[in-house]
N, C-alpha and C. Protein backbone atom coordinates (compact mmCIF):
# COMPACT_ATOMS: atom_id res chain seq x y z
N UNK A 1 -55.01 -193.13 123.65
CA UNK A 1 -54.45 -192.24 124.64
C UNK A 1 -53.58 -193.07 125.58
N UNK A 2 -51.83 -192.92 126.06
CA UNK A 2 -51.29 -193.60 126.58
C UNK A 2 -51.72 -192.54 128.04
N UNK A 3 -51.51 -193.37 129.09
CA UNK A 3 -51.66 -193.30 130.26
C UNK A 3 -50.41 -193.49 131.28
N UNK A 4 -49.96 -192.70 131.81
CA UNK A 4 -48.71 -192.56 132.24
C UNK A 4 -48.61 -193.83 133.33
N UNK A 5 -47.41 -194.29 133.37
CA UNK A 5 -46.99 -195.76 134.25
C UNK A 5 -46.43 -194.87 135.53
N UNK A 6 -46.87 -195.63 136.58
CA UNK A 6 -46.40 -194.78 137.74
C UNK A 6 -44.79 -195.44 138.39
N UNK A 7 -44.63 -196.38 137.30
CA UNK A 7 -43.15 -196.98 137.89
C UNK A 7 -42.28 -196.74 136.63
N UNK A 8 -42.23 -195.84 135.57
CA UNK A 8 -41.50 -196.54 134.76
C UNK A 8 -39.75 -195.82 134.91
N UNK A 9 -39.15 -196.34 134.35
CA UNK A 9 -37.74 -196.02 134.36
C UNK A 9 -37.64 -193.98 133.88
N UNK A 10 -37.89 -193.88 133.07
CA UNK A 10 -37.66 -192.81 132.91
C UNK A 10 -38.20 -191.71 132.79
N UNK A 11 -38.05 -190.66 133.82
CA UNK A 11 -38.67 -189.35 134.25
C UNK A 11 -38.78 -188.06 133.82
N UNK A 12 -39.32 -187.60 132.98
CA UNK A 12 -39.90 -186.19 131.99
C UNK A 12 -39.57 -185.47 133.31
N UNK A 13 -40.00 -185.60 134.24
CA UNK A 13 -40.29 -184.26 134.81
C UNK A 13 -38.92 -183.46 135.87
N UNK A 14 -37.51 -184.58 135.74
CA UNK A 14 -36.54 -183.89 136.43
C UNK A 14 -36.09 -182.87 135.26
N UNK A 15 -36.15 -183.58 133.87
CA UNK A 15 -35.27 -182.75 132.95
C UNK A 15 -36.02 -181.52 133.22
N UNK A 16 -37.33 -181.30 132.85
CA UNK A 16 -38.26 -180.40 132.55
C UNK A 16 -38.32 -179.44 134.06
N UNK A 17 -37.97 -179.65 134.95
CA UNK A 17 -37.88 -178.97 136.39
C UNK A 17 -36.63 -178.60 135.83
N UNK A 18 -35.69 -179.04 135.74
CA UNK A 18 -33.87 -178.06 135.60
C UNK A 18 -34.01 -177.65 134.23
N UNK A 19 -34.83 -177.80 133.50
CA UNK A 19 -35.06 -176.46 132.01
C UNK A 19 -36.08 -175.07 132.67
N UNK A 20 -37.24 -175.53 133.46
CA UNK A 20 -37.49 -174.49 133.97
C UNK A 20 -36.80 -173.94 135.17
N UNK A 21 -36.09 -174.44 135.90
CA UNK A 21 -35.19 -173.65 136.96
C UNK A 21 -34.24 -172.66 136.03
N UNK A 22 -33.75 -173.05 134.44
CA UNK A 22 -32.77 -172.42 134.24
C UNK A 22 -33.13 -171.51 134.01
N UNK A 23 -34.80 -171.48 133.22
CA UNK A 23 -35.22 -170.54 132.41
C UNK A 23 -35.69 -169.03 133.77
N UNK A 24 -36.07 -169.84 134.77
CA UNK A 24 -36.65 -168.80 135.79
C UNK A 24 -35.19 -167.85 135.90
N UNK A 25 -34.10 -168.73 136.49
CA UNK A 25 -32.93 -167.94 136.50
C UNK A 25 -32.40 -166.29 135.58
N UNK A 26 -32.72 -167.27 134.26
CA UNK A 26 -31.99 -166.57 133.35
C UNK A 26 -33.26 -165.27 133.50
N UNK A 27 -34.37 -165.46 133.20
CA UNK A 27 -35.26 -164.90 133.35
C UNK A 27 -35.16 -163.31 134.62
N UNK A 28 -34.36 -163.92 135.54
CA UNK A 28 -34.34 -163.11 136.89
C UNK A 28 -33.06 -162.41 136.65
N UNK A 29 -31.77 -163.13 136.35
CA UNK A 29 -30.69 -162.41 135.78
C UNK A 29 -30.73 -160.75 134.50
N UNK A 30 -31.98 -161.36 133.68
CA UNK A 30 -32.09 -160.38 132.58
C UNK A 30 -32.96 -158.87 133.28
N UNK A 31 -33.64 -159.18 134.23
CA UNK A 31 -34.55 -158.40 134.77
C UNK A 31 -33.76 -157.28 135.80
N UNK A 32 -32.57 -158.17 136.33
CA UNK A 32 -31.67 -157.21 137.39
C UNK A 32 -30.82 -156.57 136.41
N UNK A 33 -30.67 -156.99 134.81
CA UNK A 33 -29.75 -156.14 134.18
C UNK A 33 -30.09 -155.69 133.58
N UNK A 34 -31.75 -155.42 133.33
CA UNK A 34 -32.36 -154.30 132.77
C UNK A 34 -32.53 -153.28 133.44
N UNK A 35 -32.78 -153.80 134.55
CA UNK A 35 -33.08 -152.86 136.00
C UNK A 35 -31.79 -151.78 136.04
N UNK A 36 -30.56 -152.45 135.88
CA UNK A 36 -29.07 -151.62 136.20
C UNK A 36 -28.85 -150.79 134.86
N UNK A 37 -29.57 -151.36 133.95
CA UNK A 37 -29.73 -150.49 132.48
C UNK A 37 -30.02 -148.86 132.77
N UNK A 38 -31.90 -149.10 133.17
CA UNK A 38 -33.00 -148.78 133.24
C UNK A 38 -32.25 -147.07 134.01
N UNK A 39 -31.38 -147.94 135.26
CA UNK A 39 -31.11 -147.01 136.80
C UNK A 39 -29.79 -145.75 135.68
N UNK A 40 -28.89 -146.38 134.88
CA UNK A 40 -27.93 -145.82 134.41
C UNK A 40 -28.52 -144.87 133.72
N UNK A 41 -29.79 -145.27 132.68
CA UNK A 41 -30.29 -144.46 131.70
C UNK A 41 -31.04 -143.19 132.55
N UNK A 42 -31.87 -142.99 133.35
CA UNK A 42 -32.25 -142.18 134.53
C UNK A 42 -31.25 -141.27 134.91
N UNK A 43 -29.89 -141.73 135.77
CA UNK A 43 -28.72 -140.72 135.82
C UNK A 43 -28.26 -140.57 135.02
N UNK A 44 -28.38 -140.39 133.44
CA UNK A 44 -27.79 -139.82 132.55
C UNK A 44 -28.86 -138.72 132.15
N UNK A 45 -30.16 -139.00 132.30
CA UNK A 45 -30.99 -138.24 131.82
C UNK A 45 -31.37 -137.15 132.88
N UNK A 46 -31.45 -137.40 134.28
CA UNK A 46 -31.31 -136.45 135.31
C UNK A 46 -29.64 -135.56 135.25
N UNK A 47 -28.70 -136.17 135.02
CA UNK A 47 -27.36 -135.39 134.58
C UNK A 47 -27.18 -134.69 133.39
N UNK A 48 -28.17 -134.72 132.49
CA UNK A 48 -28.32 -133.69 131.26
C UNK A 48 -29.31 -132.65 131.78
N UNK A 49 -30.19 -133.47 132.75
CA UNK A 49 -31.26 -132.01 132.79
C UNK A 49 -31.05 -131.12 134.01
N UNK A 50 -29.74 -131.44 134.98
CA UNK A 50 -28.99 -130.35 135.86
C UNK A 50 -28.09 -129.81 134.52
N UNK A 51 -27.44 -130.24 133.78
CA UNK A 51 -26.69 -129.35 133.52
C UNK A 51 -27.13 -127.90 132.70
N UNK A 52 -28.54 -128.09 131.55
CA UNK A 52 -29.32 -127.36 131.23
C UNK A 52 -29.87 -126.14 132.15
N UNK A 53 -29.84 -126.87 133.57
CA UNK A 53 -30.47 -125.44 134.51
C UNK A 53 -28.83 -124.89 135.13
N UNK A 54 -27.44 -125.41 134.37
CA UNK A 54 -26.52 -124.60 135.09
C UNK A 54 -25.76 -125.19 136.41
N UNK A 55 -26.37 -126.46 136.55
CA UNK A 55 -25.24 -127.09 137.57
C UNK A 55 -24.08 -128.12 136.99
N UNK A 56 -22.72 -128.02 137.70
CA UNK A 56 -21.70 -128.58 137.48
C UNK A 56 -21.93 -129.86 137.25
N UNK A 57 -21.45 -130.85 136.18
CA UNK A 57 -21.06 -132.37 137.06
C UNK A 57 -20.89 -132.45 137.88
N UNK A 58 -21.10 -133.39 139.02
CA UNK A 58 -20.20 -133.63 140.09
C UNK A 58 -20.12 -132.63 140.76
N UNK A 59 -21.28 -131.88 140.83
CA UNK A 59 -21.21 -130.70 142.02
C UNK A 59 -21.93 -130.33 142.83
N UNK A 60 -21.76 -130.15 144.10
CA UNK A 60 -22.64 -130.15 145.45
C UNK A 60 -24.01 -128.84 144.97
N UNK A 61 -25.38 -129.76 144.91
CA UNK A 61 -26.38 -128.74 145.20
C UNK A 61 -26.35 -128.11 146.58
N UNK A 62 -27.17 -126.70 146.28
CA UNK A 62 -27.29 -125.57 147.21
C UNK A 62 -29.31 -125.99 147.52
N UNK A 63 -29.78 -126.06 148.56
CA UNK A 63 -31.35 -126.25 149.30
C UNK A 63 -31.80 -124.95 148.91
N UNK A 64 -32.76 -124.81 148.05
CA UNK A 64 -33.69 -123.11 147.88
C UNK A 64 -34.71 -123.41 148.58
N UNK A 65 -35.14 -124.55 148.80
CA UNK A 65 -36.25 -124.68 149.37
C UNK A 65 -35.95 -124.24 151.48
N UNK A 66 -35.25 -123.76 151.82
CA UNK A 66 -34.97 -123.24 153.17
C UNK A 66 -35.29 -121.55 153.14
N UNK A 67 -36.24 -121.38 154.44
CA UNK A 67 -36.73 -120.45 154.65
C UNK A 67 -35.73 -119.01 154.96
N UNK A 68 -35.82 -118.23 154.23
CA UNK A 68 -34.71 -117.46 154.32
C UNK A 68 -34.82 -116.11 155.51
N UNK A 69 -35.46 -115.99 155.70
CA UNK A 69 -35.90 -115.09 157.58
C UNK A 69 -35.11 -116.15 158.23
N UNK A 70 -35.63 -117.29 158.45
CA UNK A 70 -34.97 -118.25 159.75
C UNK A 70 -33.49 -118.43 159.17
N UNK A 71 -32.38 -117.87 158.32
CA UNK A 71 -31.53 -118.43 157.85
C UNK A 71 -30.88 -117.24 158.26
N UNK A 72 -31.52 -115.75 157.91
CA UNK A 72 -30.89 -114.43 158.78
C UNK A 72 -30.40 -113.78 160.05
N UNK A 73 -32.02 -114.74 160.78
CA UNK A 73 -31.64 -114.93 162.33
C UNK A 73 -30.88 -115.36 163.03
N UNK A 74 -29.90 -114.72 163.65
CA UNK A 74 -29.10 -115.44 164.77
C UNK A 74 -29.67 -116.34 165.66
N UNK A 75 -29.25 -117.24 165.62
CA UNK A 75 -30.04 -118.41 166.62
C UNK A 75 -28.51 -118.60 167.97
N UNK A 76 -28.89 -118.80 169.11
CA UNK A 76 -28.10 -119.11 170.27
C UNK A 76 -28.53 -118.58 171.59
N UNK A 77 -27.73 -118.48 172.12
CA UNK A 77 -28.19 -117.74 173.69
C UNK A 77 -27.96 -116.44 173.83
N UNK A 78 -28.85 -115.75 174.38
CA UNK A 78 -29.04 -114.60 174.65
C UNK A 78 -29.52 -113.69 172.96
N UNK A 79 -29.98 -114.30 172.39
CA UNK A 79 -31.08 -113.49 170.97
C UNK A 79 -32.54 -113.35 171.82
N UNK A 80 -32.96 -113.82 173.20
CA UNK A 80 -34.26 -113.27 173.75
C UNK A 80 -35.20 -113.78 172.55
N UNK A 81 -34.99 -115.01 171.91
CA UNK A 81 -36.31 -115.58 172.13
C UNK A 81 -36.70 -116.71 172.86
């Protein structure tokens, strides 16, 4: 079993630090461009399933979820509430 020299000329562990820096990199690069994949594939699949219920591309939704009494009412001064 050799036993590592604590002086010797040449150092395993810079190469092996800048092979794993590259690998972390590349590693982090592939993950943000799966991610931008991932985000594209989502708005394509949310943009097929508006158009199925009848909305435009590219077209301003309407809120159903707003209470429609409070939407009839005149609201301002002098309605006395």
């Amino acid at each position: 079993m050799k036993l590592p020299l604590p002086f010797r000329r040449d150092r395993p562990i810079i190469p092996s630090a800048n092979a794993q820096d590259h690998a972390e990199r590349l590693i982090a690069e592939s993950l943000r461009m799966l991610g931008q994949v991932c985000s594209k594939v989502a708005d394509a699949i949310e943009a097929q399933r508006l158009e199925r219920q009848g909305y435009a591309h590219n077209s301003y939704l309407r809120r159903l979820d707003v209470d429609e009494d409070a939407a009839k009412k005149p609201s301002g001064p002098g309605t006395g509430g």
